[in-house]
N, C-alpha and C. Protein backbone atom coordinates (compact mmCIF):
# COMPACT_ATOMS: atom_id res chain seq x y z
N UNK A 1 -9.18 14.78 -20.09
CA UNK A 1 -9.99 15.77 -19.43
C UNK A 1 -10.72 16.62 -20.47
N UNK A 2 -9.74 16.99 -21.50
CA UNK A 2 -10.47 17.58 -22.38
C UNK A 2 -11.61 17.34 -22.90
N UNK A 3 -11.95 15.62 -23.31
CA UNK A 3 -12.99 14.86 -23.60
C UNK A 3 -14.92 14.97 -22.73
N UNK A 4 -14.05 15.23 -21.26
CA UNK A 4 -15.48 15.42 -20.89
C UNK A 4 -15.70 16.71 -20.59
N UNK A 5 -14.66 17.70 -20.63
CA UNK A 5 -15.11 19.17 -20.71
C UNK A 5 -16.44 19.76 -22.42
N UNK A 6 -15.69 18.62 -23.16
CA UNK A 6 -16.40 18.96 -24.63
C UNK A 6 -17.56 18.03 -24.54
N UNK A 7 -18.10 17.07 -23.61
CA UNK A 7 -19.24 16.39 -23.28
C UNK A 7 -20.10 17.30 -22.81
N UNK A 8 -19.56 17.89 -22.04
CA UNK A 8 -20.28 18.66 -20.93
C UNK A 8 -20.33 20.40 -21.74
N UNK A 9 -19.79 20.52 -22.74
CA UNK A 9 -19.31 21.67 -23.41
C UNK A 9 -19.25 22.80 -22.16
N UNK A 10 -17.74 22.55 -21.93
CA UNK A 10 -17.62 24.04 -21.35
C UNK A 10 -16.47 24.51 -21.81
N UNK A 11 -16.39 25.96 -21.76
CA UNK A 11 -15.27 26.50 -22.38
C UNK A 11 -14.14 26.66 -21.89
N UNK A 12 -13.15 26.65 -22.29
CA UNK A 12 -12.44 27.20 -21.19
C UNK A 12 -11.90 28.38 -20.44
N UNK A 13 -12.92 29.51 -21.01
CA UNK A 13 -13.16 30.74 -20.50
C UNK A 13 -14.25 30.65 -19.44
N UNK A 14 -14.16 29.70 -19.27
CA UNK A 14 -15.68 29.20 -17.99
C UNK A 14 -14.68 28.94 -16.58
N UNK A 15 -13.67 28.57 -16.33
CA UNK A 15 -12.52 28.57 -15.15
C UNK A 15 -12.98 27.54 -14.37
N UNK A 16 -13.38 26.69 -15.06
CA UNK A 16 -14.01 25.24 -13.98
C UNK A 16 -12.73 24.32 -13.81
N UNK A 17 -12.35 23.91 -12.59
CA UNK A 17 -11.20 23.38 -12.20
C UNK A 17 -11.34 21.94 -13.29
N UNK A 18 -10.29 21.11 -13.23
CA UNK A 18 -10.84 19.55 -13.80
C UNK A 18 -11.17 19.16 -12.49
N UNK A 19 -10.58 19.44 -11.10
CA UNK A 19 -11.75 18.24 -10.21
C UNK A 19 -13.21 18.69 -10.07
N UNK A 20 -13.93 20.38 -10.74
CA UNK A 20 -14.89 19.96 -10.83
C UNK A 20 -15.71 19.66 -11.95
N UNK A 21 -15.06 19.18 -12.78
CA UNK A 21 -15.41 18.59 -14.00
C UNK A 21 -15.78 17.13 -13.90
N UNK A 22 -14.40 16.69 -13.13
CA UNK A 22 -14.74 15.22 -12.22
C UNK A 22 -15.60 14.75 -11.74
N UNK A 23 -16.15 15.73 -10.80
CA UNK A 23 -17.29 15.48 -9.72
C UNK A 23 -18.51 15.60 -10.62
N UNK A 24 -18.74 16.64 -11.73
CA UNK A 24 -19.72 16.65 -12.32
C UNK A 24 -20.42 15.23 -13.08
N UNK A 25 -19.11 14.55 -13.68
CA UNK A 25 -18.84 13.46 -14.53
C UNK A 25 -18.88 12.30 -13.65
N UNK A 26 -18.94 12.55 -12.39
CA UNK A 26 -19.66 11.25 -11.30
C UNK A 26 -18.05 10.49 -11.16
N UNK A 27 -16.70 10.72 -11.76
CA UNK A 27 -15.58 9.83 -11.94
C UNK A 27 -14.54 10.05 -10.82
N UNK A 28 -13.19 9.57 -11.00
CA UNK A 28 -12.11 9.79 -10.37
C UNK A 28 -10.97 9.51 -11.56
N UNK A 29 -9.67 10.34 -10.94
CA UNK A 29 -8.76 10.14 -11.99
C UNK A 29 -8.07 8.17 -11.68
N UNK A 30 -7.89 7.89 -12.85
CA UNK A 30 -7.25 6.05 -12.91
C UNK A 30 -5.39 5.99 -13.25
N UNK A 31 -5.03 7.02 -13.32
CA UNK A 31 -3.70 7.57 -14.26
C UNK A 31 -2.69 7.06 -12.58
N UNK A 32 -3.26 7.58 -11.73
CA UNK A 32 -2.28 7.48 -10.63
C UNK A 32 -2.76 6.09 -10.00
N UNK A 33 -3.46 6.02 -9.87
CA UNK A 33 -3.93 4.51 -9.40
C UNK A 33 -3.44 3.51 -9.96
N UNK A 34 -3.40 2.94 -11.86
CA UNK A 34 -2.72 2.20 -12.04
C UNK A 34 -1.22 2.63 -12.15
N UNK A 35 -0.56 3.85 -12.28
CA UNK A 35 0.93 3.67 -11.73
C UNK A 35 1.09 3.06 -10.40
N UNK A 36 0.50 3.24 -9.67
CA UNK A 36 0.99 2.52 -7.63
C UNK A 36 0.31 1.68 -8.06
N UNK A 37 -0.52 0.67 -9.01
CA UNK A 37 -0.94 -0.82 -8.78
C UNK A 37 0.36 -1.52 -9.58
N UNK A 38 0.74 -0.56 -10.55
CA UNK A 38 1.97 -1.48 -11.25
C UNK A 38 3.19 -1.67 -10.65
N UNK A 39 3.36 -0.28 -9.68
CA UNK A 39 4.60 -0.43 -9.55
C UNK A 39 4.65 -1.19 -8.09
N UNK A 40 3.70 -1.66 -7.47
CA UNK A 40 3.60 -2.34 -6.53
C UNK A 40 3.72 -3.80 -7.18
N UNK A 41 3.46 -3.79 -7.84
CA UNK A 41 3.16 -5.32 -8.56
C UNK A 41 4.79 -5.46 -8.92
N UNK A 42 5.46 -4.39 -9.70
CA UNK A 42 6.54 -4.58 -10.18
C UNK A 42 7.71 -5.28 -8.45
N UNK A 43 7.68 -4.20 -7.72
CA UNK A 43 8.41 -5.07 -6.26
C UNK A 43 7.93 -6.08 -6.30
N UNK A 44 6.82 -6.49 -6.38
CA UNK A 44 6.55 -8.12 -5.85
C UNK A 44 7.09 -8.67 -6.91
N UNK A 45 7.14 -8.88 -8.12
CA UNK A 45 7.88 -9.53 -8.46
C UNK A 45 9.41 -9.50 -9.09
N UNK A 46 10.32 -8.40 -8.24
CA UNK A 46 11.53 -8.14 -7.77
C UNK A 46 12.21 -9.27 -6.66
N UNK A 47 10.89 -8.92 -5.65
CA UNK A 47 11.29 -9.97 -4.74
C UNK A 47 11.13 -11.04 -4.44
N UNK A 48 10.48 -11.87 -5.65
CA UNK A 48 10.37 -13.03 -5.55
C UNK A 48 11.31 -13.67 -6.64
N UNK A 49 12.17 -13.19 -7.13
CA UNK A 49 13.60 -13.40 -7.52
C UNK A 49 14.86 -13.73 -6.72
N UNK A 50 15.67 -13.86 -7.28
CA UNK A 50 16.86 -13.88 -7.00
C UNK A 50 17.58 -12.42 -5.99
N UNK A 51 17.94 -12.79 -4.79
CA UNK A 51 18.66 -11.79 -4.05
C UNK A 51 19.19 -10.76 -5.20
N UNK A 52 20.44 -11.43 -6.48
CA UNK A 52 21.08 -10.70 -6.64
C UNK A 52 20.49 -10.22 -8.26
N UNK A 53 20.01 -10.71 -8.49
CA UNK A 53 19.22 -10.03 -10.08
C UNK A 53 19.56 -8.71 -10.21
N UNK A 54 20.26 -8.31 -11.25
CA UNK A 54 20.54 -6.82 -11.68
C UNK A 54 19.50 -5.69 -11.19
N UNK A 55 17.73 -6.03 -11.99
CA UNK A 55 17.10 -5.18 -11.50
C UNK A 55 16.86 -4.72 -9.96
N UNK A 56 16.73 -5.89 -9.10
CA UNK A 56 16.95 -5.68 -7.50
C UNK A 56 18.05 -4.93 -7.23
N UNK A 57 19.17 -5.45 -7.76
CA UNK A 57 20.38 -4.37 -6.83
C UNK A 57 20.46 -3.13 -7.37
N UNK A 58 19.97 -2.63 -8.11
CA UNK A 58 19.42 -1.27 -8.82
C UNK A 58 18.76 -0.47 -8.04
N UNK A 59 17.59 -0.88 -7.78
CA UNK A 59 16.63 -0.47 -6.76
C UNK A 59 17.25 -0.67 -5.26
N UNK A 60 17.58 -1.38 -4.79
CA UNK A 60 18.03 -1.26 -3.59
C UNK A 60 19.07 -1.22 -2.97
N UNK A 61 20.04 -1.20 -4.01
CA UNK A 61 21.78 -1.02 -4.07
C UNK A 61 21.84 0.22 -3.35
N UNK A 62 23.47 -0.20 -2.41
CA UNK A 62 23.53 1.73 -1.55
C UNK A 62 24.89 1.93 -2.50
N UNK A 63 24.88 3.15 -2.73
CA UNK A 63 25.97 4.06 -3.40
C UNK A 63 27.39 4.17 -2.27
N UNK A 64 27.97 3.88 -2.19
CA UNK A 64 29.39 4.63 -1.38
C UNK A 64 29.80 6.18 -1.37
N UNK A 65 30.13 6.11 -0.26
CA UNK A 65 30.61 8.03 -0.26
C UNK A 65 30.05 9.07 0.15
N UNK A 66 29.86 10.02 0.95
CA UNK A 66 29.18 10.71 1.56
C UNK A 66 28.08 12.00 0.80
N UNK A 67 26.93 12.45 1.14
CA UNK A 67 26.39 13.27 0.39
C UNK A 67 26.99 15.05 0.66
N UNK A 68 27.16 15.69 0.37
CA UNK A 68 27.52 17.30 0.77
C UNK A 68 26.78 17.74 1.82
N UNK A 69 27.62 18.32 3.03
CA UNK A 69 26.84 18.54 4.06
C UNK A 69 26.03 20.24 3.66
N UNK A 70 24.81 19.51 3.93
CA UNK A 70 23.81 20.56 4.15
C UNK A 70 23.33 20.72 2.34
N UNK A 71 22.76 19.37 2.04
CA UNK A 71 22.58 19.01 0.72
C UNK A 71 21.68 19.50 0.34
N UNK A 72 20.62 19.75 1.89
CA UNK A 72 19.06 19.59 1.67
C UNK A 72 18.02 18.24 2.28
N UNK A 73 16.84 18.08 1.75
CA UNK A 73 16.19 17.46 2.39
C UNK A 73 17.09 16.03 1.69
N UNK A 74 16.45 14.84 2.59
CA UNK A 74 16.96 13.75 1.72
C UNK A 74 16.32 13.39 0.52
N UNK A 75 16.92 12.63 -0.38
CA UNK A 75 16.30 11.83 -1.48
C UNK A 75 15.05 10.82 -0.84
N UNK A 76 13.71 11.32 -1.62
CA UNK A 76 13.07 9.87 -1.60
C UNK A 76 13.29 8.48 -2.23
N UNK A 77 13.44 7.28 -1.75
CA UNK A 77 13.91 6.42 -2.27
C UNK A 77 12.65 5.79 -2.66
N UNK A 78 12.99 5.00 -3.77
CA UNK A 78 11.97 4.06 -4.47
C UNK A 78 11.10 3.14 -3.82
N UNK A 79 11.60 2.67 -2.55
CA UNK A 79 10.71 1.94 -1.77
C UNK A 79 9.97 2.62 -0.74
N UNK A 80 10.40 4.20 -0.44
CA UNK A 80 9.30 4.68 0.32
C UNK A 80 7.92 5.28 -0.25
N UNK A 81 8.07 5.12 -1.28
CA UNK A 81 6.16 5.04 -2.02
C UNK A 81 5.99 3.90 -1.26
N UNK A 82 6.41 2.86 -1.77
CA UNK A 82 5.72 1.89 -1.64
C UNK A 82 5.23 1.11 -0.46
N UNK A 83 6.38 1.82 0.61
CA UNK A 83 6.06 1.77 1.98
C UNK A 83 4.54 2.82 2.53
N UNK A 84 4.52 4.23 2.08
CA UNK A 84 3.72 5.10 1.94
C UNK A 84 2.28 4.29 1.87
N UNK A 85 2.35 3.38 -0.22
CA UNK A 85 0.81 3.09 -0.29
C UNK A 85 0.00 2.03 0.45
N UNK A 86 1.18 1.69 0.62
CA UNK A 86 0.41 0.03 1.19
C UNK A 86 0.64 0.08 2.83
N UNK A 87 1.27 0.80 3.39
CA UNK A 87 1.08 1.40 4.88
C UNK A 87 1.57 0.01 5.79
N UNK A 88 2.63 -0.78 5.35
CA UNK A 88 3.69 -1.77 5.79
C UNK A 88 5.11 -1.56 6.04
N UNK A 89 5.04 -2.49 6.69
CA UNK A 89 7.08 -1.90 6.82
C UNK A 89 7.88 -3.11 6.28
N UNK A 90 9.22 -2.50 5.88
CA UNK A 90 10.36 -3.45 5.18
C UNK A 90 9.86 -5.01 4.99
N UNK A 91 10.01 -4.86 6.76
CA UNK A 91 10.20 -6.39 6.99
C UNK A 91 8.80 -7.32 6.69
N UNK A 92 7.23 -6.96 6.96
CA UNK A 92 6.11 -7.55 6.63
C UNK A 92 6.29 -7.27 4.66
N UNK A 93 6.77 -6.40 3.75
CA UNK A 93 6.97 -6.51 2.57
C UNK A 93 7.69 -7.42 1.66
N UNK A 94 8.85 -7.87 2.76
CA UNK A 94 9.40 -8.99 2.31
C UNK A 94 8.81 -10.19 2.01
N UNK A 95 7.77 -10.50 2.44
CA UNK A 95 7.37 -11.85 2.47
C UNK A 95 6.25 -11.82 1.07
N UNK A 96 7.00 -10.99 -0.09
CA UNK A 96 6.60 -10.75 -1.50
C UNK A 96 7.10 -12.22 -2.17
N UNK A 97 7.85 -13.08 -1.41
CA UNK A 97 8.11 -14.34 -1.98
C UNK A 97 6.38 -15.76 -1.92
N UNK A 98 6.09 -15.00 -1.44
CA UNK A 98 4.86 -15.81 -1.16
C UNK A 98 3.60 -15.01 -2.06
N UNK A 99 3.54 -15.37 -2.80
CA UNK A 99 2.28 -14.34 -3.36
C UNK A 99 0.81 -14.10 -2.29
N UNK A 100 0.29 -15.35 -1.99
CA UNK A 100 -0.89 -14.89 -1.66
C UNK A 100 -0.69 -14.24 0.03
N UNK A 101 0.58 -13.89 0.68
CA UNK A 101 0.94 -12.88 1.76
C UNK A 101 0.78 -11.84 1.06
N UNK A 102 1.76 -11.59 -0.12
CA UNK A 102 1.69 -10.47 -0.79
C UNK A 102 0.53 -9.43 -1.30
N UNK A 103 -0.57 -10.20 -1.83
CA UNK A 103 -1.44 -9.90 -2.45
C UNK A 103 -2.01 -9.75 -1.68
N UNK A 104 -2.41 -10.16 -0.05
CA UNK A 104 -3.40 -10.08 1.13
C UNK A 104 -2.57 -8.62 1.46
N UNK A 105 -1.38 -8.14 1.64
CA UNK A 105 -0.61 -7.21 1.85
C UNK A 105 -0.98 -5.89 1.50
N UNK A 106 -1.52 -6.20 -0.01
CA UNK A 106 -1.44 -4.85 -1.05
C UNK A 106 -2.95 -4.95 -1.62
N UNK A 107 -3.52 -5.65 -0.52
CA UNK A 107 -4.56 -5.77 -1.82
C UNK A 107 -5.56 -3.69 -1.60
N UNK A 108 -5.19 -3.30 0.04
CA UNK A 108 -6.06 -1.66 -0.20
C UNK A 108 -4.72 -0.76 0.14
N UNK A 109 -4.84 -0.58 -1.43
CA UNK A 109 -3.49 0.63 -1.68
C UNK A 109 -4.03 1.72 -1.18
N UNK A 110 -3.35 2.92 -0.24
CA UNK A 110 -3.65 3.78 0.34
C UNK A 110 -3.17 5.21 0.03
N UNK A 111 -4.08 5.33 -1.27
CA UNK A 111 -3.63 6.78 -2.37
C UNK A 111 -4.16 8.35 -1.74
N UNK A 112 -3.55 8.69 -1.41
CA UNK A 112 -4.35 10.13 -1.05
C UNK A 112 -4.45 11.11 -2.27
N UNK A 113 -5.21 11.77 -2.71
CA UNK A 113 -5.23 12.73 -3.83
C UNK A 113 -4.77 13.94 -3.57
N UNK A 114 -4.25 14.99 -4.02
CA UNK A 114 -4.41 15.89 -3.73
C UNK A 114 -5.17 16.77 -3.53
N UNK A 115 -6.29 16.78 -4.30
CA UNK A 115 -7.40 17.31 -4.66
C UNK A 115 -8.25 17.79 -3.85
């Protein structure tokens, strides 16, 4: 960000947000986009492994034993991004053993910005 604030020379006594530095610079940020393209990519090829492969039961292994009542909200788990970007459920995700289901699956990741 810094890079196109000093393109554009502004100071930073000037209080210009970076998204409108963004908009000025015609761009979008790529930082979050390729994390959810990798780590989507990374499940697919989780699940086109072996049921029991270390890294799979990692990720989707359940813990034993109860959490403390009144813990708080729940934990997000690792697969509800991924349920989130690609706007599928469990069971249509599974079929990550087939690539070109997969890839028809994920191909419009569904990122909201904050911004």
């Amino acid at each position: 960000m810094w890079s196109l604030r000093n393109i554009f020379k502004i100071s930073w006594r000037q209080c210009i947000s970076n998204a409108q530095v963004l908009r000025m610079a015609k761009c979008h940020r790529k930082l979050m986009t390729t994390g959810i393209q990798r780590k989507v990519a990374f499940f697919g090829h989780l699940h086109r492994g072996s049921l029991f492969e270390f890294p799979r039961l990692i990720l989707e292994g359940k813990i034993t034993g109860k959490r403390a009542p009144g813990a708080g909200r729940p934990r997000k788990k690792w697969f509800d991004d991924i349920r989130e970007w690609t706007g599928h459920t469990y069971s249509e995700l599974m079929m990550a053993h087939h690539r070109s289901i997969f890839h028809r699956l994920t191909s419009e990741l569904q990122y909201k910005d904050g911004n």
